[in-house]
Protein backbone atom coordinates (compact mmCIF):
# COMPACT_ATOMS: atom_id res chain seq x y z
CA UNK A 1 -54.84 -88.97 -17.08
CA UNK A 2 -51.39 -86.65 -15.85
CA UNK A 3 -50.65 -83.77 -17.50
CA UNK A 4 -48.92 -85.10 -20.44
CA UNK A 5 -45.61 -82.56 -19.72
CA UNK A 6 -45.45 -84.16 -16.22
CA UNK A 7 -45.68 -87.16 -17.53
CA UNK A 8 -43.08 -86.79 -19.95
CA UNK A 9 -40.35 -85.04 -17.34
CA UNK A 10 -41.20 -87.87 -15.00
CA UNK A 11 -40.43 -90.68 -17.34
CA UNK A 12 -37.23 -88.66 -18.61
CA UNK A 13 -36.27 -88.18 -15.02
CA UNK A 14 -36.34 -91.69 -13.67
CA UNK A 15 -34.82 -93.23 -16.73
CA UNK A 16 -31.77 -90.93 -16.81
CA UNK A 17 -31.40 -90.75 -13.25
CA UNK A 18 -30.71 -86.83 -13.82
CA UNK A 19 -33.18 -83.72 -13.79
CA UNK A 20 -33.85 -82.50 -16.93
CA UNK A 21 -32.27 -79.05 -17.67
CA UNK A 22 -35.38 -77.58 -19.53
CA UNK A 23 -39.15 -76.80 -18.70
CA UNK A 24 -41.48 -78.68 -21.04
CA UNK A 25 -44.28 -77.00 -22.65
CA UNK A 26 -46.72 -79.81 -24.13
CA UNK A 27 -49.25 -79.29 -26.44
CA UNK A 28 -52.13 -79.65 -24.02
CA UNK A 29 -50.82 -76.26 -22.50
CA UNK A 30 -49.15 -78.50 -19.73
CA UNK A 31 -45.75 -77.24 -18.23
CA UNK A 32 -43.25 -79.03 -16.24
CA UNK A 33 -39.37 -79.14 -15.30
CA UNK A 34 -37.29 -76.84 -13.08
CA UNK A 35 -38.67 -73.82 -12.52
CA UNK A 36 -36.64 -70.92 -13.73
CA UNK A 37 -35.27 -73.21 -16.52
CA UNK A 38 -35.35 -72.05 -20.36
CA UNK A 39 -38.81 -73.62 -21.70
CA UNK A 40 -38.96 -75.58 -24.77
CA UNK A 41 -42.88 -75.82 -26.39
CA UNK A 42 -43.86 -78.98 -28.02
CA UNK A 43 -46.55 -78.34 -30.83
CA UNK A 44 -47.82 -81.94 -31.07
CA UNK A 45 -47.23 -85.57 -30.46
CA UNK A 46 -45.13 -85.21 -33.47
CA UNK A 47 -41.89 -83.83 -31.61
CA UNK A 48 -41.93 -86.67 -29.68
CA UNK A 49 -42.40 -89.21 -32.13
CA UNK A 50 -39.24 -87.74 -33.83
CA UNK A 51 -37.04 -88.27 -30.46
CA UNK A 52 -38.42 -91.63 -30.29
CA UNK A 53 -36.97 -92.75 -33.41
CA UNK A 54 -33.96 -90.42 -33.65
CA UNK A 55 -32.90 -89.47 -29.80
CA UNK A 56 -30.63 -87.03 -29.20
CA UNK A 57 -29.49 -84.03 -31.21
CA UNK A 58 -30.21 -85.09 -34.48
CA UNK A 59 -34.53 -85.73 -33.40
CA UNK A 60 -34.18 -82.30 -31.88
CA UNK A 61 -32.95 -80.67 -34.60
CA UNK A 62 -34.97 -82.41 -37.20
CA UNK A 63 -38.04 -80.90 -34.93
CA UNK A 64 -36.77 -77.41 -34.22
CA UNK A 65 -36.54 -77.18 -38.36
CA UNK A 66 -39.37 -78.98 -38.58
CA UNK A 67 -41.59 -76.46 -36.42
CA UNK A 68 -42.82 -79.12 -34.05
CA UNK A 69 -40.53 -77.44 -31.11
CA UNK A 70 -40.42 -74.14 -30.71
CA UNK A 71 -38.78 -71.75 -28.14
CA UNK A 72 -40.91 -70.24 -25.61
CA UNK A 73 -41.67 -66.59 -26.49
CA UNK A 74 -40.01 -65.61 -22.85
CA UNK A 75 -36.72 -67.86 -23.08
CA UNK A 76 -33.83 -66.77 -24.70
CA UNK A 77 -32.56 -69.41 -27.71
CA UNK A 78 -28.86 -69.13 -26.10
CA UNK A 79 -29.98 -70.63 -22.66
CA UNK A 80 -31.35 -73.70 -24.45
CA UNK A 81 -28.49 -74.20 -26.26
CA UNK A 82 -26.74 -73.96 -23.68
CA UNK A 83 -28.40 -75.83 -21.40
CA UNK A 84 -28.87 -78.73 -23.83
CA UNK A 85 -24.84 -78.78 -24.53
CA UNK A 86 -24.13 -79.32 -20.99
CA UNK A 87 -27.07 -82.09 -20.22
CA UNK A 88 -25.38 -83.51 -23.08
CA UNK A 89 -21.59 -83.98 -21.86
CA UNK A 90 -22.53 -85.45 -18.53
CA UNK A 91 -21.41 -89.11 -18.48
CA UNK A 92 -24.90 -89.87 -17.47
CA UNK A 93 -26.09 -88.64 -20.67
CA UNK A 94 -22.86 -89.93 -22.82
CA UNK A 95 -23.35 -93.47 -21.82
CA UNK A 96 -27.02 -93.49 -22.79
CA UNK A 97 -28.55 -95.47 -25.96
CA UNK A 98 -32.02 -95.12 -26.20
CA UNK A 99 -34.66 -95.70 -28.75
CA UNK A 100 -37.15 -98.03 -30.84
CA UNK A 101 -33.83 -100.30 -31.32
CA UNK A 102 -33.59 -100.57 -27.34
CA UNK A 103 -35.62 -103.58 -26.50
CA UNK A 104 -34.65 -103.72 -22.82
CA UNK A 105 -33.79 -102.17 -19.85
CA UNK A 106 -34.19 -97.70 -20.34
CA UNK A 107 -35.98 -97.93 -23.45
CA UNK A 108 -38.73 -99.56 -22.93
CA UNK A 109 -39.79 -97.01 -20.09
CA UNK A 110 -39.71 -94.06 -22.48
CA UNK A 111 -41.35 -96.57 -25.51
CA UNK A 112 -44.29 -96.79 -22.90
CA UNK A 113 -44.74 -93.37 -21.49
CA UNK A 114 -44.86 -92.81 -25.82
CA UNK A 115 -47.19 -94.92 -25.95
CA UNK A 116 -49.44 -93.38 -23.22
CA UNK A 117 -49.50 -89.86 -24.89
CA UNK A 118 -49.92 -91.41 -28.15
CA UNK A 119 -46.73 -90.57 -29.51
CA UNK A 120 -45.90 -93.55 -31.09
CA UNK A 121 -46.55 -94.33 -34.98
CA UNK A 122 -44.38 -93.97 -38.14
CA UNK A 123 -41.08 -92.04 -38.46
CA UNK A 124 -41.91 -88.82 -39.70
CA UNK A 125 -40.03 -87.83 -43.03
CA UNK A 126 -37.45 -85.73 -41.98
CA UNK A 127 -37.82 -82.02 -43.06
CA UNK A 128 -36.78 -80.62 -47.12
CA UNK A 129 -33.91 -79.08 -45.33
CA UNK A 130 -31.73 -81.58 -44.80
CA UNK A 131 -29.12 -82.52 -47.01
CA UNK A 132 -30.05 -85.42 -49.95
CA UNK A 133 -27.02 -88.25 -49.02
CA UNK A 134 -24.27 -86.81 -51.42
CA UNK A 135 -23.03 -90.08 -54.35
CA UNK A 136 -19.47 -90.31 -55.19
CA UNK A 137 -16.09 -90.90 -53.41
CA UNK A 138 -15.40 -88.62 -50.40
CA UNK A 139 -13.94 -85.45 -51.52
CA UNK A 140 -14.00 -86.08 -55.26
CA UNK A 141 -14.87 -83.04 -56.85
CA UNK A 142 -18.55 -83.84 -58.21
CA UNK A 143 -19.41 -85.05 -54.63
CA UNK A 144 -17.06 -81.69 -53.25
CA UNK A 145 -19.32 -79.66 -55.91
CA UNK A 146 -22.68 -81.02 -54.32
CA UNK A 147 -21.69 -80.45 -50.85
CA UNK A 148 -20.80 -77.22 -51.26
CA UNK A 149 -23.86 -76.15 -53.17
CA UNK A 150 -26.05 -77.58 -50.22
CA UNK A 151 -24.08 -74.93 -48.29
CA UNK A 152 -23.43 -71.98 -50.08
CA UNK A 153 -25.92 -72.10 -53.39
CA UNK A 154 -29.11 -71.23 -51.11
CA UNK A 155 -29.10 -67.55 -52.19
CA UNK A 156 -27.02 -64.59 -52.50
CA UNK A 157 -29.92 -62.09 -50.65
CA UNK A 158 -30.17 -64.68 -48.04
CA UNK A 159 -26.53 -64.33 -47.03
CA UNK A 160 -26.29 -60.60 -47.31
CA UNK A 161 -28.86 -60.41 -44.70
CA UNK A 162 -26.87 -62.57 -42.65
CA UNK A 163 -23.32 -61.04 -43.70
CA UNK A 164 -24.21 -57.35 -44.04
CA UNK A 165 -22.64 -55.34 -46.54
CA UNK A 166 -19.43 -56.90 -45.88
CA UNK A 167 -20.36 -60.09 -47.07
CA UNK A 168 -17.54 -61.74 -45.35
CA UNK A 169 -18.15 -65.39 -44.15
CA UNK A 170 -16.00 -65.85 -41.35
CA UNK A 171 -14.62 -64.35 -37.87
CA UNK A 172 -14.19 -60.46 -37.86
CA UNK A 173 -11.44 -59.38 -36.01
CA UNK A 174 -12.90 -57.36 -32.97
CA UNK A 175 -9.66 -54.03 -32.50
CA UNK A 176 -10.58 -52.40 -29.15
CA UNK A 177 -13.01 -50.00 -30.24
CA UNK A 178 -15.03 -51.67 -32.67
CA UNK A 179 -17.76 -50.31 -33.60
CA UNK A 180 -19.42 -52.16 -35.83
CA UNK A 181 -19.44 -56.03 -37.50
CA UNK A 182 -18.44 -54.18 -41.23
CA UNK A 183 -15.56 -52.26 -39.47
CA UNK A 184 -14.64 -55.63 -37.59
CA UNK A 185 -14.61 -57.53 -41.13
CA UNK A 186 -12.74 -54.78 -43.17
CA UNK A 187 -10.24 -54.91 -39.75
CA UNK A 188 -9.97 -58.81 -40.39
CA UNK A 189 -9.48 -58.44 -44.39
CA UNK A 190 -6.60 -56.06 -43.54
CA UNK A 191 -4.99 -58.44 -40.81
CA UNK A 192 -4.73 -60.84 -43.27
CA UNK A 193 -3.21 -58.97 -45.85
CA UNK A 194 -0.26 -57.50 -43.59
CA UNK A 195 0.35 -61.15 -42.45
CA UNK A 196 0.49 -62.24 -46.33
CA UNK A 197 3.13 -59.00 -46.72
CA UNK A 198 0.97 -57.66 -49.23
CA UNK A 199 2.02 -55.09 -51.85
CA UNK A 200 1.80 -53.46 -55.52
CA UNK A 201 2.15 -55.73 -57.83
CA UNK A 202 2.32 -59.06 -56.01
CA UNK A 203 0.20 -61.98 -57.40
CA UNK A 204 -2.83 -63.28 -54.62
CA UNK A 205 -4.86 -66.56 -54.93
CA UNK A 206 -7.88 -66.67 -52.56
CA UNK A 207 -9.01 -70.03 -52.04
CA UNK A 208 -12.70 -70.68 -51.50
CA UNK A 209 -13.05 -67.11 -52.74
CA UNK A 210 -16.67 -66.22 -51.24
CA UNK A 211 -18.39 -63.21 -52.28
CA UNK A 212 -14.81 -61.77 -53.45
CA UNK A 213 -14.53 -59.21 -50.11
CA UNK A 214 -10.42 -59.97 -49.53
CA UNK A 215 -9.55 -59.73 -53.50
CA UNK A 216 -11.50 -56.49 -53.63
CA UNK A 217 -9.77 -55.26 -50.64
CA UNK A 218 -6.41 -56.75 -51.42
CA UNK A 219 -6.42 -55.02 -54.75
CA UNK A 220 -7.85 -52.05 -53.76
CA UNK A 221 -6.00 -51.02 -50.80
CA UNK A 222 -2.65 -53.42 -51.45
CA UNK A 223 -2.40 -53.16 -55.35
CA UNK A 224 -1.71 -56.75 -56.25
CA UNK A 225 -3.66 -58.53 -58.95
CA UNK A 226 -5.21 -61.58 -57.75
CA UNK A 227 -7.49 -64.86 -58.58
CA UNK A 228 -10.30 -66.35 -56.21
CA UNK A 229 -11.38 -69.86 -57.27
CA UNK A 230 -14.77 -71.41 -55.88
CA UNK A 231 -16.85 -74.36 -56.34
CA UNK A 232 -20.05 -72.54 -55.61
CA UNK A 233 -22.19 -70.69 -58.57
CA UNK A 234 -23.65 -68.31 -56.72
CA UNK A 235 -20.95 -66.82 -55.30
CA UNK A 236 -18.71 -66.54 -58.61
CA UNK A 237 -21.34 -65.31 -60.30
CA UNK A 238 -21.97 -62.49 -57.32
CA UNK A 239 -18.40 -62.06 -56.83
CA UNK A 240 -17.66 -61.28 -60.59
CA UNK A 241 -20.82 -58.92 -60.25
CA UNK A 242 -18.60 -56.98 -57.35
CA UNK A 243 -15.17 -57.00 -58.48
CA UNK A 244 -16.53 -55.38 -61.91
CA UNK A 245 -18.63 -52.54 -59.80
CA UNK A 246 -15.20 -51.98 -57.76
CA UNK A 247 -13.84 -51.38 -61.25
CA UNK A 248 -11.40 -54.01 -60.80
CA UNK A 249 -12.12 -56.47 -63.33
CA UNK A 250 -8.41 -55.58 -64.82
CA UNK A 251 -6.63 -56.98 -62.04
CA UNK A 252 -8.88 -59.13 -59.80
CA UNK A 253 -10.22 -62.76 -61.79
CA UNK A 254 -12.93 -64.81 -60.54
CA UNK A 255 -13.15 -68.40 -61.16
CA UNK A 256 -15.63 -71.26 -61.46
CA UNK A 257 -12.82 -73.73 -60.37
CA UNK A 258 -11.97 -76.67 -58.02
CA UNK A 259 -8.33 -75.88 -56.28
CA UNK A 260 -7.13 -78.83 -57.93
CA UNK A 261 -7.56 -77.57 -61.06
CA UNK A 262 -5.84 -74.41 -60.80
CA UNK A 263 -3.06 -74.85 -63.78
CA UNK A 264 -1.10 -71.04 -64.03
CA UNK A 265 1.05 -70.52 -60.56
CA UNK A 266 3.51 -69.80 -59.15
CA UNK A 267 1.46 -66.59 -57.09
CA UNK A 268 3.30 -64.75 -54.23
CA UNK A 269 0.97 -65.16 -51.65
CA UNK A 270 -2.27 -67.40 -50.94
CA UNK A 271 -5.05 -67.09 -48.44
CA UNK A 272 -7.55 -69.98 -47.61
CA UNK A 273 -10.29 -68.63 -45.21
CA UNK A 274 -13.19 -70.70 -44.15
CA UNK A 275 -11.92 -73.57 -46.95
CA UNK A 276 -9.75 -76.23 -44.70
CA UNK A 277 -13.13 -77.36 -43.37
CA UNK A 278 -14.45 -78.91 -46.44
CA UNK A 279 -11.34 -80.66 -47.41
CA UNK A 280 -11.45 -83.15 -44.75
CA UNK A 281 -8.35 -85.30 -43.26
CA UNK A 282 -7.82 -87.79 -45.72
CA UNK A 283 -7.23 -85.11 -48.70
CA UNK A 284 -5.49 -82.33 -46.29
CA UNK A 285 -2.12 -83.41 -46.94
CA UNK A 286 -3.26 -83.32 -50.85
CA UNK A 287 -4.94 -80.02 -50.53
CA UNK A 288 -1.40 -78.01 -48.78
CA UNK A 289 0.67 -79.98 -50.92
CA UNK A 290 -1.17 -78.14 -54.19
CA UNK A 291 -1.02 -75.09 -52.33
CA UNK A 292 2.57 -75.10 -51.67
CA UNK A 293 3.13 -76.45 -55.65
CA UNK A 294 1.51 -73.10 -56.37
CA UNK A 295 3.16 -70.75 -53.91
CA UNK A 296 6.73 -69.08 -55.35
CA UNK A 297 9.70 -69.62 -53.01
CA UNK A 298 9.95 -67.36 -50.45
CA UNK A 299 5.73 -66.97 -50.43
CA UNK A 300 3.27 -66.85 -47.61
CA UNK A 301 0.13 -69.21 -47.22
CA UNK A 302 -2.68 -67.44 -44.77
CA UNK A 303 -4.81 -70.80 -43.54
CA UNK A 304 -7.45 -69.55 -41.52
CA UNK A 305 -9.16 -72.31 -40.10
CA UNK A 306 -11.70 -73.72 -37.60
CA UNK A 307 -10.37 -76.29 -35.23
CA UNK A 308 -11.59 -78.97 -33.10
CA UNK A 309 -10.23 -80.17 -29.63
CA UNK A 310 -8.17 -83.23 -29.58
CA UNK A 311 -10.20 -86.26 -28.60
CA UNK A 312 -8.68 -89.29 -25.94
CA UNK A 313 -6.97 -91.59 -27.37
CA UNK A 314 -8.91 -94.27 -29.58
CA UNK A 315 -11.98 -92.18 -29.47
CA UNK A 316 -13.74 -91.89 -33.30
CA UNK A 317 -14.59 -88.10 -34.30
CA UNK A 318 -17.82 -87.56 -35.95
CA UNK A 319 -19.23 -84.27 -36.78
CA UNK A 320 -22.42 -83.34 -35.15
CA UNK A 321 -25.37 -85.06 -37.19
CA UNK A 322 -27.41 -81.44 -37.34
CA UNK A 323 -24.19 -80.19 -38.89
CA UNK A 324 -23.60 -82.97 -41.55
CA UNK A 325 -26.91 -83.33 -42.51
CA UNK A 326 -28.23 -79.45 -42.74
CA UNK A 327 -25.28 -77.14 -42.55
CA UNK A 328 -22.05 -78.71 -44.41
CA UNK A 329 -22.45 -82.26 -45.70
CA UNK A 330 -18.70 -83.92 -45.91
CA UNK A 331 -17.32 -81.39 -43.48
CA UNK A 332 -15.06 -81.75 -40.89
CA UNK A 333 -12.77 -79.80 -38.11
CA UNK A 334 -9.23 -81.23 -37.06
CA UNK A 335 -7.16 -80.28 -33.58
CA UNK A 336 -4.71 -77.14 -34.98
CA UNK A 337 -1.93 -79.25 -34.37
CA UNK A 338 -2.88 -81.84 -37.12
CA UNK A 339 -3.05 -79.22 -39.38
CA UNK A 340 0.22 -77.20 -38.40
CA UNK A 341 1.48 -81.05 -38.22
CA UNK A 342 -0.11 -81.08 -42.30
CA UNK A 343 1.36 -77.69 -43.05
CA UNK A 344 5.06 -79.19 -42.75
CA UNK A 345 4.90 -82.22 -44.02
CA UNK A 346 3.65 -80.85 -47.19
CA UNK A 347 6.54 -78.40 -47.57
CA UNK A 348 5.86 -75.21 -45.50
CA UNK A 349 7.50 -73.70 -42.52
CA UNK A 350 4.95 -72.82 -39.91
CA UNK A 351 6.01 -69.13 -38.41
CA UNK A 352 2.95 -68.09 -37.19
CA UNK A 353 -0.80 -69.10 -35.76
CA UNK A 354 -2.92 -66.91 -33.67
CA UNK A 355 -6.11 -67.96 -32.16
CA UNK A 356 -9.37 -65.59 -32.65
CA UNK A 357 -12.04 -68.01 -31.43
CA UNK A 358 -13.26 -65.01 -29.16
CA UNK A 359 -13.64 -63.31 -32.49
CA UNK A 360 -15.35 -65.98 -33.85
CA UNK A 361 -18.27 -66.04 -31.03
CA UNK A 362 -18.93 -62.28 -31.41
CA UNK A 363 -19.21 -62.42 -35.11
CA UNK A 364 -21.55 -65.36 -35.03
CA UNK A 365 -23.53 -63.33 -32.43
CA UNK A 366 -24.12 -60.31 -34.51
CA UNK A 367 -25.00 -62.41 -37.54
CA UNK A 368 -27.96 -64.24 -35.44
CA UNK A 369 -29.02 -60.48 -34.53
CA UNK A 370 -29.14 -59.96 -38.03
CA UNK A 371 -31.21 -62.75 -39.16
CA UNK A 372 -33.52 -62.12 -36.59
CA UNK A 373 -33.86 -58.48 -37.12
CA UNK A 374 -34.84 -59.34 -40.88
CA UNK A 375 -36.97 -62.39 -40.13
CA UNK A 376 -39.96 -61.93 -42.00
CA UNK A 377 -37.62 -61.05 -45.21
CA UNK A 378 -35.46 -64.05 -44.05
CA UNK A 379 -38.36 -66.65 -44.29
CA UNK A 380 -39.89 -65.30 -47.53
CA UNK A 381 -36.34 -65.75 -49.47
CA UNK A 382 -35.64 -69.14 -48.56
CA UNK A 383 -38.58 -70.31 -46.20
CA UNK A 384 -38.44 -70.76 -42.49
CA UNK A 385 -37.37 -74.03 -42.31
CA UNK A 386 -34.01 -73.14 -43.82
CA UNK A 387 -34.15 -69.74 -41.49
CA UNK A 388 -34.43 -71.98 -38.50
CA UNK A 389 -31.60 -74.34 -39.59
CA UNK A 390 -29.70 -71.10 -39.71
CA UNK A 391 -30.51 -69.61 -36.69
CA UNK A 392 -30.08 -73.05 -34.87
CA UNK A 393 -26.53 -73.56 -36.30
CA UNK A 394 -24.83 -69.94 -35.64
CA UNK A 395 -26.21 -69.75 -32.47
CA UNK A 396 -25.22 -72.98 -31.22
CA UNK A 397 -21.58 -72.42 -32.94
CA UNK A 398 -21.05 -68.76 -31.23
CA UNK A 399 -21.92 -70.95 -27.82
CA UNK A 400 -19.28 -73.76 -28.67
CA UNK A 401 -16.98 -71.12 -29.45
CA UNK A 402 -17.56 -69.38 -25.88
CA UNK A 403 -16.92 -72.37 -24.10
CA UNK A 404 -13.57 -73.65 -26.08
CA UNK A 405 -15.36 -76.64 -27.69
CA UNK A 406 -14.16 -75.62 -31.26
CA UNK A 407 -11.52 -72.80 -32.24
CA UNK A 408 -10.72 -70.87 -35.23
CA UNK A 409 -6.90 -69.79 -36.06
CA UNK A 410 -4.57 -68.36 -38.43
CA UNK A 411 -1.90 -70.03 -39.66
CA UNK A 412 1.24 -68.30 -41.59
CA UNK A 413 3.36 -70.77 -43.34
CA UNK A 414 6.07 -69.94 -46.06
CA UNK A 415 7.31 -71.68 -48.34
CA UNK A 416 10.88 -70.92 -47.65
CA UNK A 417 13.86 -71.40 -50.01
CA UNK A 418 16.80 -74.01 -49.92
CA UNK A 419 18.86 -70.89 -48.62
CA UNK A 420 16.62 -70.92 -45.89
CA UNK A 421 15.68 -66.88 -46.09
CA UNK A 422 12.01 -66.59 -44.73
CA UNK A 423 11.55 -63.39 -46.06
CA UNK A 424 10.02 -62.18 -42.93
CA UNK A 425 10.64 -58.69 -40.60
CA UNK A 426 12.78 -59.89 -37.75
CA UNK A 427 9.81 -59.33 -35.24
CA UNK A 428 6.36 -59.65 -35.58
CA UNK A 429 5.54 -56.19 -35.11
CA UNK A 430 7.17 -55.44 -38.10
CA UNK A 431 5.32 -57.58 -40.21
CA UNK A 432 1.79 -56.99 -38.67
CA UNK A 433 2.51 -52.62 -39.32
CA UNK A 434 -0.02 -51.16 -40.95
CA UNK A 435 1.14 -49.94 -44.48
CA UNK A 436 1.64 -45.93 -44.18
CA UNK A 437 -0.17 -44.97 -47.11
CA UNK A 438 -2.69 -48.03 -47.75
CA UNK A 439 -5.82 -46.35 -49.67
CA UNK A 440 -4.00 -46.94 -53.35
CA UNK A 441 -7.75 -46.64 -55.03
CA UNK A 442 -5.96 -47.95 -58.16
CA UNK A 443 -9.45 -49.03 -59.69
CA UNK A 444 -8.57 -49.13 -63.61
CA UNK A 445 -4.99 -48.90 -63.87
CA UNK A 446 -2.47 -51.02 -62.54
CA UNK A 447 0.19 -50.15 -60.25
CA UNK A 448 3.44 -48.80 -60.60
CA UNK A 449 6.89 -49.35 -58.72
CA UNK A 450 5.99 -45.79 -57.06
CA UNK A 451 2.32 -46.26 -55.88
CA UNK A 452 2.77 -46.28 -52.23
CA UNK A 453 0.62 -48.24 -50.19
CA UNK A 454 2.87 -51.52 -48.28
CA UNK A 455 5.46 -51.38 -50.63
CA UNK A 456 6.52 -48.58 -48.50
CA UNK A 457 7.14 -50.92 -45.06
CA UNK A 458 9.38 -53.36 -44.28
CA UNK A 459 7.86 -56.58 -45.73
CA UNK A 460 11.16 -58.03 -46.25
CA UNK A 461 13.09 -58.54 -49.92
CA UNK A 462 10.11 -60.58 -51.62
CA UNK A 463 10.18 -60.07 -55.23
CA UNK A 464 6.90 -60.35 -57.32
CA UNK A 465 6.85 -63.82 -59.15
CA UNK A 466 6.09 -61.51 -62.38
């Protein structure tokens, strides 16, 4: 009998009608496929069996996580990726539908050359990793609650060796000169708070609060007092654990809360980073409408938000099935013009949005070098299988963020008065200055109409709502 890789490249070949872009590695020690091509190892008849049944990038996933496919020790995990992503788009590939449902025509080649290797059988349970289908209506806040806990609730060490100290979950901003992902973050924290017009005194609510990095920097370096709500245990509880080590715990308040249920506004300013994406179309006009009920007249909303590119007309979006079912169950990314589009209807004036998907794709880089650097201690906190979805999922997002398949941008929105005064510096230099004096270090006390720090800039006449 072939070499079972030959055999499997062949079939693949002539049914597609393409070459394949990878070298297969079976598990008889068998290679075919282009040479030069990144190699791809298959442990046992298993991976197969899981393509069989689920094709496409949900089988490969499941079998990647799964251990039955593994990266060969020479080929870089990027070139897969990225090899796979392309294969993917060609109309060849598009057009295909191929499986145990096909009963004709392509299928049944690939169905037989399964059968030759002795790939065929039952569909193998899919691995503990992926996400239990979440009960309830979409984006009510139990089912909100669960998805979010498959995300976020898989352990505080975990992240921090993914994060670094930083423990900031979303693009850094990469200043010429960077040297480092923590000086990147802190850079980003900053940006954001200059955009917001931060200063002494001021009332912040971060939404989908994280580990509590902004508030702690906000208060620290800014002086306002501020809330962070989340939905996700582990990070309140670590969060609190921060803010109180900071010495902050007078003026910075952690909650346990769903945004909806956020009952004590107006604040001056509110930030939602990395939150958009778990709202979800049909409850974005909902979610900016509570967030402009909440913002004072004359404040500034920070959206920072991953975006999507427009599809053709009549086309269906779906988020990728290794996203939905491993990564973030309920999720999902709109074009930045549906949610500038959202922004306005719901109230705000739009005076701002700058993309940083560039950022995005470094950050996610250096976070993959971080997981793998602490591998071993990785796999022993929350096993490998949940290391490998990780690794799997930045990598593959830092590649669709190189090649402008998603995007990530900040939106500044105010909600401006009936008089029609913004509030804003005529230019946007002016409002992006850095503050002169903005180490207040005002751990303890609170601050005082003379404490420095970006009261003294021009931020515009924007009186505190207290």
């Amino acid at each position: 009998m072939a070499e079972l890789a030959g055999q499997m490249v062949g079939s693949l070949e002539a049914v597609l009608g393409v070459p394949v872009p990878l070298r297969i590695q079976a598990w008889d020690g068998s290679i075919a496929g282009p040479p030069g091509a990144p190699t791809l190892v298959l442990r046992s008849r298993r991976a197969v069996r899981r393509l069989v049944w689920q094709p496409g990038e949900l089988g490969l996933a499941r079998a990647y996580v799964a251990g039955d496919i593994e990266i060969a020790s020479d080929t870089d995990l990027y070139e897969v990726l990225s090899a796979v992503a392309q294969y993917a788009e060609r109309p060849e590939i598009r057009q295909l539908k191929l499986g145990l449902g096909d009963a004709v025509g392509k299928g049944r080649e690939l169905l037989r050359t399964a059968l030759r290797i002795g790939a065929l059988g039952l569909q193998p349970t899919p691995p503990p990793e992926e996400a239990r289908a979440v009960r309830g209506r979409l984006h009510s806040r139990s089912r909100d609650r669960a998805a979010i806990s498959h995300h976020y609730d898989v352990g505080n060490d975990f992240y921090g060796l993914v994060l670094g100290p930083s423990m900031v979950y979303s693009c850094a901003y990469w200043e010429p000169g960077a040297k480092s992902l923590e000086a990147a973050q802190e850079a980003k924290l900053d940006l954001i708070c200059r955009k917001l017009g931060l200063r002494p005194g001021m009332r912040l609510l971060d939404v989908g609060c994280g580990w509590g990095s902004l508030l702690i920097h906000a208060a620290t370096h800014y002086g306002v007092e501020a809330v962070g709500v989340s939905i996700s245990a582990e990070q309140v509880a670590l969060a609190r654990r921060r803010v109180a080590d900071a010495g902050l715990a007078d003026r910075v308040e952690v909650r346990l809360q769903d945004y909806r249920e956020i009952p004590d506004g107006p604040f001056d300013a509110i930030s939602s980073v990395g939150m958009a994406e778990h709202v979800g179309s049909v409850q974005y006009l909902t979610y900016a409408s509570v967030l402009h009920g909440l913002l004072a007249p004359g404040g500034r909303l920070l959206n920072h938000q991953i975006s999507r590119r427009p599809l053709p007309s009549g086309e269906h979006y779906e988020l990728s099935p290794f996203i939905r079912r491993y990564v973030f169950p309920d999720g999902e990314l709109a074009p930045v013009g549906s949610t500038v589009s959202l922004l306005e209807e719901a109230g705000f004036e739009v005076r701002d949005v700058e993309s940083l998907r560039e950022h995005y794709a470094l950050t996610l880089r250096e976070w993959v070098a971080n997981l793998e650097a602490n591998w071993g201690q990785a796999v022993r906190q929350v096993g490998r299988g949940r290391a490998r979805v990780w690794r799997l999922y930045m990598a593959a997002s830092a590649l669709a963020f190189e090649e402008n398949r998603i995007g990530v941008n900040q939106v500044l929105a105010v909600r401006t008065p009936a008089d029609g005064s913004s509030g804003l510096p005529a230019t946007r230099e002016q409002w992006l200055a850095r503050p002169q004096r903005p180490e207040l270090h005002l751990a303890g006390g609170r601050p005082g109409a003379g404490s420095g720090g970006a009261a003294d800039t021009d931020l515009g006449d924007r009186p505190s709502v207290r």
